[in-house]
C-alpha atoms as a PDB file:
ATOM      1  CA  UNK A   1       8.961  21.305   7.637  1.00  0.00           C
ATOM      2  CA  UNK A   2       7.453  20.255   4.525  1.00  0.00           C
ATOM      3  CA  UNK A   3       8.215  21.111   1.403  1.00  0.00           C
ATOM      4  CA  UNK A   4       6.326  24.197  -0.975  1.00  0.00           C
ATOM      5  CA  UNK A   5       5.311  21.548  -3.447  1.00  0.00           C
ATOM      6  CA  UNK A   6       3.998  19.117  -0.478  1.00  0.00           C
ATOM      7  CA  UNK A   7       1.794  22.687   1.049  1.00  0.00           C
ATOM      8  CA  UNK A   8       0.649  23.313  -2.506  1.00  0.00           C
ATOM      9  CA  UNK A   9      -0.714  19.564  -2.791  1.00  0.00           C
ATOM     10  CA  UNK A  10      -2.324  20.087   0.931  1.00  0.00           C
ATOM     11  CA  UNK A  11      -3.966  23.307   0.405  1.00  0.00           C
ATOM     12  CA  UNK A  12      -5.584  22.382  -3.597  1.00  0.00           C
ATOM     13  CA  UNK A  13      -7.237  19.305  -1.660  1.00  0.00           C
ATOM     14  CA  UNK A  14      -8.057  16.147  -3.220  1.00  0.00           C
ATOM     15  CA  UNK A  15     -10.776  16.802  -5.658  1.00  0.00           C
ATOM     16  CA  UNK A  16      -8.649  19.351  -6.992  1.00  0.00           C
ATOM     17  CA  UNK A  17      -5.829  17.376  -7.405  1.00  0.00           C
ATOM     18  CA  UNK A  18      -7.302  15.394  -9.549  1.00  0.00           C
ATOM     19  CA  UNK A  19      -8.474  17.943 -11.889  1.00  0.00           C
ATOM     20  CA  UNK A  20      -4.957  19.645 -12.186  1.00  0.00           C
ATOM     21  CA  UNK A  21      -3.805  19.281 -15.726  1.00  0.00           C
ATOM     22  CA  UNK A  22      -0.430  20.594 -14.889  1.00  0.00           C
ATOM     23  CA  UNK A  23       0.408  17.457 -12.689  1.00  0.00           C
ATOM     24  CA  UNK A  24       1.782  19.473 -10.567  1.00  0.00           C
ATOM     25  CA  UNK A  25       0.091  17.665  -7.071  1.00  0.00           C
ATOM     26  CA  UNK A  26       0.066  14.011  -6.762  1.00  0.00           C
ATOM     27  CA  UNK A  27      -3.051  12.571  -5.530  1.00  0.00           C
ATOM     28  CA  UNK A  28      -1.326   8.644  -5.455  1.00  0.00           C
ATOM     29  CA  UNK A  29       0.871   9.762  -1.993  1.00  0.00           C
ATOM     30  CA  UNK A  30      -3.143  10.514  -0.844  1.00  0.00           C
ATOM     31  CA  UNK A  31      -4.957   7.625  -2.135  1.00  0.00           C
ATOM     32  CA  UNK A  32      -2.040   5.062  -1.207  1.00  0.00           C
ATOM     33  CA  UNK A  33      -3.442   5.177   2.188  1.00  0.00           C
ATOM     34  CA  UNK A  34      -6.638   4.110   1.008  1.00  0.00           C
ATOM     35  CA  UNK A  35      -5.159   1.462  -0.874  1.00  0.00           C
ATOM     36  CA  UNK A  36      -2.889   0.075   1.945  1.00  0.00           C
ATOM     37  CA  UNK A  37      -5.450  -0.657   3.472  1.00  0.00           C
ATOM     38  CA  UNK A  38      -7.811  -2.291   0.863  1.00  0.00           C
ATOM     39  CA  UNK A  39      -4.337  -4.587   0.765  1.00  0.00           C
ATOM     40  CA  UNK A  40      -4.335  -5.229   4.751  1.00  0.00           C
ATOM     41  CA  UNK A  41      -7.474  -6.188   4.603  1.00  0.00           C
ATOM     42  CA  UNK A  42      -7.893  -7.975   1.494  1.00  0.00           C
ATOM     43  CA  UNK A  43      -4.749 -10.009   3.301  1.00  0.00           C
ATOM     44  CA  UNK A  44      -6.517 -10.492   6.533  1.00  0.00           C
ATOM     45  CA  UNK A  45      -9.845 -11.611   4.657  1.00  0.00           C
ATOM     46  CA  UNK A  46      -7.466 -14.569   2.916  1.00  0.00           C
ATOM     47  CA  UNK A  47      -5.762 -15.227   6.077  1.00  0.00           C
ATOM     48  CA  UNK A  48      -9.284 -16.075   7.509  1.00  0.00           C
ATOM     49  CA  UNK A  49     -10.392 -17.612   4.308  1.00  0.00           C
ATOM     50  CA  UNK A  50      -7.144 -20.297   4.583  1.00  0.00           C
ATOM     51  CA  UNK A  51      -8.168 -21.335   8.154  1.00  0.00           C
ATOM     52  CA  UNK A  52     -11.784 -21.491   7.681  1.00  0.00           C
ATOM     53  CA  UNK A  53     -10.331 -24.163   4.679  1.00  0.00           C
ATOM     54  CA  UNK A  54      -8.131 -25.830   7.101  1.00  0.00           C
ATOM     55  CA  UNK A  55     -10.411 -26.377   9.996  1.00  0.00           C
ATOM     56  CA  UNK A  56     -12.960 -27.442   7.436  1.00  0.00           C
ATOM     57  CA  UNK A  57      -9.825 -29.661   5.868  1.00  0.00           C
ATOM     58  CA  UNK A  58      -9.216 -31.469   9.747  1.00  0.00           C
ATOM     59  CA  UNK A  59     -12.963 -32.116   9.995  1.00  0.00           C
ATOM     60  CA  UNK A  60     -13.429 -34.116   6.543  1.00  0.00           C
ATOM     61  CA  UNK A  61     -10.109 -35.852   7.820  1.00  0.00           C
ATOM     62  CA  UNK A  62      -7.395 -34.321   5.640  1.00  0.00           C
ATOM     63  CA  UNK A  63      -5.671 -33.577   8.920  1.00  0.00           C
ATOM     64  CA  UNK A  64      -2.204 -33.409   7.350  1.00  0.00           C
ATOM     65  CA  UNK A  65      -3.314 -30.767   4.837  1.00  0.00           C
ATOM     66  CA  UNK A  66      -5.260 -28.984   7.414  1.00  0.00           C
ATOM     67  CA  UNK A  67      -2.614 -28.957   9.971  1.00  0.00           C
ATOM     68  CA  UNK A  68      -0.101 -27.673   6.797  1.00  0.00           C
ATOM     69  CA  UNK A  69      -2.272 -25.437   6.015  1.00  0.00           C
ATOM     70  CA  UNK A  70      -2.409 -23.670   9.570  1.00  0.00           C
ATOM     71  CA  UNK A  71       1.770 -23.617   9.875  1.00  0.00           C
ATOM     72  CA  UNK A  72       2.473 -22.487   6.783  1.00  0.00           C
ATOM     73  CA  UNK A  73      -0.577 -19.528   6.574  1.00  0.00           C
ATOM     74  CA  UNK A  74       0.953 -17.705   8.767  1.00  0.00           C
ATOM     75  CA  UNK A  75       4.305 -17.402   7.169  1.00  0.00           C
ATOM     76  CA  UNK A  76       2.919 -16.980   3.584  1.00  0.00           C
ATOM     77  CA  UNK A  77       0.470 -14.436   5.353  1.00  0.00           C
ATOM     78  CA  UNK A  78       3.803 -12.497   6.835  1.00  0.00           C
ATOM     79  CA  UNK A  79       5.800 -12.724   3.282  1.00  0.00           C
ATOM     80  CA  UNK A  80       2.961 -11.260   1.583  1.00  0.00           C
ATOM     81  CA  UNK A  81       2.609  -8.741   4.079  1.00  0.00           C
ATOM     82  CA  UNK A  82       5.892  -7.711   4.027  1.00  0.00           C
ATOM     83  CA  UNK A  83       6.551  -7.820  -0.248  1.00  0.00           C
ATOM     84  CA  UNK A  84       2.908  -5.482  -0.005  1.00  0.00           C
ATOM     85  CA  UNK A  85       4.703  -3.131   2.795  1.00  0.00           C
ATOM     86  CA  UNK A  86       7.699  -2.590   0.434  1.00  0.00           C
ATOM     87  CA  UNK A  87       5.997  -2.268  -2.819  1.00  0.00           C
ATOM     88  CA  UNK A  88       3.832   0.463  -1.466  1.00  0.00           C
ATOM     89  CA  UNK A  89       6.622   1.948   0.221  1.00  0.00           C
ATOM     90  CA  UNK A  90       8.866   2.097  -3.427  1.00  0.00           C
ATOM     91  CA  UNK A  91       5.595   4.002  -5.121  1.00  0.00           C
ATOM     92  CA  UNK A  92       5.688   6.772  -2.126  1.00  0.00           C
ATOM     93  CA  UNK A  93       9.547   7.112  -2.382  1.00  0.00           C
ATOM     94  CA  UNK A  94       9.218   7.647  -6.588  1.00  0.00           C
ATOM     95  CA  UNK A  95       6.838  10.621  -6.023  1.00  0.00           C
ATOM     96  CA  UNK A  96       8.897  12.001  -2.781  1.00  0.00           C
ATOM     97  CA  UNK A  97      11.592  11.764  -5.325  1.00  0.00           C
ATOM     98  CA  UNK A  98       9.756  13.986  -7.825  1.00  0.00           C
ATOM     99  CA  UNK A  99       8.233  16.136  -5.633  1.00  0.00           C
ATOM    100  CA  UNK A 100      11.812  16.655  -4.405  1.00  0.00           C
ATOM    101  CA  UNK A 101      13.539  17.194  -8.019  1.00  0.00           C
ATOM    102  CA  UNK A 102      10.976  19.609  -8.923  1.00  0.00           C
ATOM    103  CA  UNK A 103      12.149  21.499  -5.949  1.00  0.00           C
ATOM    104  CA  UNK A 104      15.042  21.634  -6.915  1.00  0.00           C
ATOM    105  CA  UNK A 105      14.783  22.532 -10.279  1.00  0.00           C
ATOM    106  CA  UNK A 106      12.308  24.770  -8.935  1.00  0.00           C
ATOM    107  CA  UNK A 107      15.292  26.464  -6.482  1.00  0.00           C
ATOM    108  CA  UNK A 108      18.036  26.623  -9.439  1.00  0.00           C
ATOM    109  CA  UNK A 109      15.981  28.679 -11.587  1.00  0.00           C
ATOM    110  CA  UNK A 110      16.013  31.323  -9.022  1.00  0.00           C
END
């Protein structure tokens, strides 16, 4: 069930959100969606880029560094995947956290 701050962000929309001087909806829990996956792909885009520069590495004959380059892409792909997941994931729990304080300020004042 969510929350009356989380039904109040849903029902002023996004556009309005933004023009709330109150602050009283977040529009960063909507547009970190957006930017998740601007990240994901921005990510996959590199991940390409690196073994587009390692096949083209092997066929100058920098094997070596073209062979390096395609075992160690993949891990540096998955690190950077993962540090991305949990940064994104710490913004969305510091506004469920405020969205949930104001609740519950909200709920004492009663």
């Amino acid at each position: 069930m969510p929350s009356a701050a989380a039904s109040a962000a849903l029902a002023k929309g996004f556009f309005a959100g933004l023009f709330d001087f109150s602050f009283e909806t977040f529009v960063a829990l909507k547009v970190i969606k957006v930017l998740y996956g601007i990240f994901l792909l921005v990510l996959a885009l590199g991940a390409l880029g690196g073994i587009g520069a390692a096949v083209i590495d092997i066929f100058q004959g920098n094997i070596l560094l073209g062979l390096g380059i395609l075992i160690f892409l993949p891990i540096g792909a998955l690190v950077y995947l993962v540090v991305g997941r949990v940064y994104f994931e710490l913004i969305i729990v510091a506004f469920k956290i405020a969205e949930d304080a104001g609740e519950i300020a909200r709920n004492t004042r009663k």
